[in-house]
Protein backbone atom coordinates (compact mmCIF):
# COMPACT_ATOMS: atom_id res chain seq x y z
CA UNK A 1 3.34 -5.35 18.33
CA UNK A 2 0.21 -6.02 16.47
CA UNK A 3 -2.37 -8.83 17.60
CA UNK A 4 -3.56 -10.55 15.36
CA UNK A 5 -7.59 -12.37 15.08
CA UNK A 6 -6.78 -14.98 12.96
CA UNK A 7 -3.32 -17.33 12.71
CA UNK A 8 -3.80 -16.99 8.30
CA UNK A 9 -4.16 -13.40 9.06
CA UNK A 10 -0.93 -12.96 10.96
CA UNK A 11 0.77 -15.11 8.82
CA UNK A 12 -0.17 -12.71 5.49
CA UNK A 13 0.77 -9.84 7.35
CA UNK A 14 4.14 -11.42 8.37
CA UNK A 15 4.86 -13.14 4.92
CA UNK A 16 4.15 -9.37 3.47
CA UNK A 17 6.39 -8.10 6.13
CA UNK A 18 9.42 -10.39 4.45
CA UNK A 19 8.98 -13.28 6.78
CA UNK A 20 8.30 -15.75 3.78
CA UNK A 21 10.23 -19.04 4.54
CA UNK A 22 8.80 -22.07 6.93
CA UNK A 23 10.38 -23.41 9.18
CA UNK A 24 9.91 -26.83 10.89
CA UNK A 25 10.51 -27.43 14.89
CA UNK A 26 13.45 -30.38 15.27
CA UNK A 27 14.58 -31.42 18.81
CA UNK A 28 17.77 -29.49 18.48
CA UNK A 29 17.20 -26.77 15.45
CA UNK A 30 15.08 -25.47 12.80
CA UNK A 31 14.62 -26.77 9.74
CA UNK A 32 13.79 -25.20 6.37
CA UNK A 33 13.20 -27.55 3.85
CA UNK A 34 12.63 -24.69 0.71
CA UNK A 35 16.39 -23.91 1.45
CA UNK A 36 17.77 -27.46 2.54
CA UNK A 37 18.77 -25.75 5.79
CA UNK A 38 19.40 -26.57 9.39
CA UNK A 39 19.34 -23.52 12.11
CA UNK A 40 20.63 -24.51 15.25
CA UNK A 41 19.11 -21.67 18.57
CA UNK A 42 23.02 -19.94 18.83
CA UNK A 43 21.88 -18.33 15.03
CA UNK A 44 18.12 -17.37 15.29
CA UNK A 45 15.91 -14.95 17.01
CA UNK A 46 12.28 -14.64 17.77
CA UNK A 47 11.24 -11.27 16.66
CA UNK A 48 7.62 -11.45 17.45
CA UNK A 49 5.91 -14.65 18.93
CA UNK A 50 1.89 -14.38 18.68
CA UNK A 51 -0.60 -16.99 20.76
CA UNK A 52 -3.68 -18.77 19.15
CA UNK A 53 -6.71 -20.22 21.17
CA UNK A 54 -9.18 -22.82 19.68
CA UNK A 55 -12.38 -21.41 19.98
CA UNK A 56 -14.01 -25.24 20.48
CA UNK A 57 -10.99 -27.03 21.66
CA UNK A 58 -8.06 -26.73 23.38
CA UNK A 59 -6.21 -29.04 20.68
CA UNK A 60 -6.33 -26.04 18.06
CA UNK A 61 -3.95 -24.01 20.70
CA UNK A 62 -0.90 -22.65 18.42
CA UNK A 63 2.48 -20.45 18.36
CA UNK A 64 3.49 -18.36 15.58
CA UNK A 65 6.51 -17.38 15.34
CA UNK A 66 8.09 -14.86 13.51
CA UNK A 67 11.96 -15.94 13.42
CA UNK A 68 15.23 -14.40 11.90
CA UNK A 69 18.62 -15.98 11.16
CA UNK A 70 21.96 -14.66 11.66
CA UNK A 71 22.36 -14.87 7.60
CA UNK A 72 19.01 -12.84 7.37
CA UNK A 73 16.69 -16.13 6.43
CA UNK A 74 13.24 -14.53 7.91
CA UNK A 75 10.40 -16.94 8.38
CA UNK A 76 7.64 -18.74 10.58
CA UNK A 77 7.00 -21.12 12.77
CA UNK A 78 3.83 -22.15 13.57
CA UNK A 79 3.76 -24.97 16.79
CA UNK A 80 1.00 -26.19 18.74
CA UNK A 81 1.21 -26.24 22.60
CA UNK A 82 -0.56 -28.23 24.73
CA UNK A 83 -0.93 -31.81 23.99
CA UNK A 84 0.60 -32.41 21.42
CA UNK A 85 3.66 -29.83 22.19
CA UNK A 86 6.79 -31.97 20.96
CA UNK A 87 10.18 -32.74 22.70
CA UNK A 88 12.90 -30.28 21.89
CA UNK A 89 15.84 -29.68 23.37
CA UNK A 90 16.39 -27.42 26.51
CA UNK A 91 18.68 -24.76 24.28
CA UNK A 92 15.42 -24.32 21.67
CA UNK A 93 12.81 -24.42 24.71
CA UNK A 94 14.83 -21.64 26.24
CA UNK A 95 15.04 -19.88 22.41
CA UNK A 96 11.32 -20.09 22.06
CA UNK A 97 10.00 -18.97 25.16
């Protein structure tokens, strides 16, 4: 897998790569709102998952995601850990690990 420098840069490369929806992080799914879709963990995987430190502060700490659905939907998800990680269900926390 490649690493990536920058989060924009990994997101070009995976947007030219076909992953060109985004996806938002609910409690118990994903959510993309380009396609008025839900995508609950049972039909998604995480193809590639790449880590992002701030270089001045821990509060610009980020996941990107590179994500696929069981209906071939292929998109990101970019998340921030740390502090301001959000409350999600055990079923996604498992999924995105």
């Amino acid at each position: 897998m490649k690493s990536y420098d920058t989060l924009s840069e990994a997101i070009n490369a995976l947007q030219n790569r076909g992953y060109t929806y985004n996806f938002n992080l609910n409690p118990h799914c994903l959510e993309c709102a380009a396609l008025k879709l839900e995508i609950h963990p049972e039909n998604f995987k995480v193809d590639e998952m790449h880590r992002f430190e701030g270089m001045s502060s821990t509060d610009d700490n980020s996941i990107l995601y590179a994500i696929s659905s069981k209906d071939g939907i292929k998109g990101t998800l970019v998340d921030a850990y740390g502090v301001y990680a959000q409350n999600i269900s055990e079923e996604m926390r498992k999924k995105l690990r």
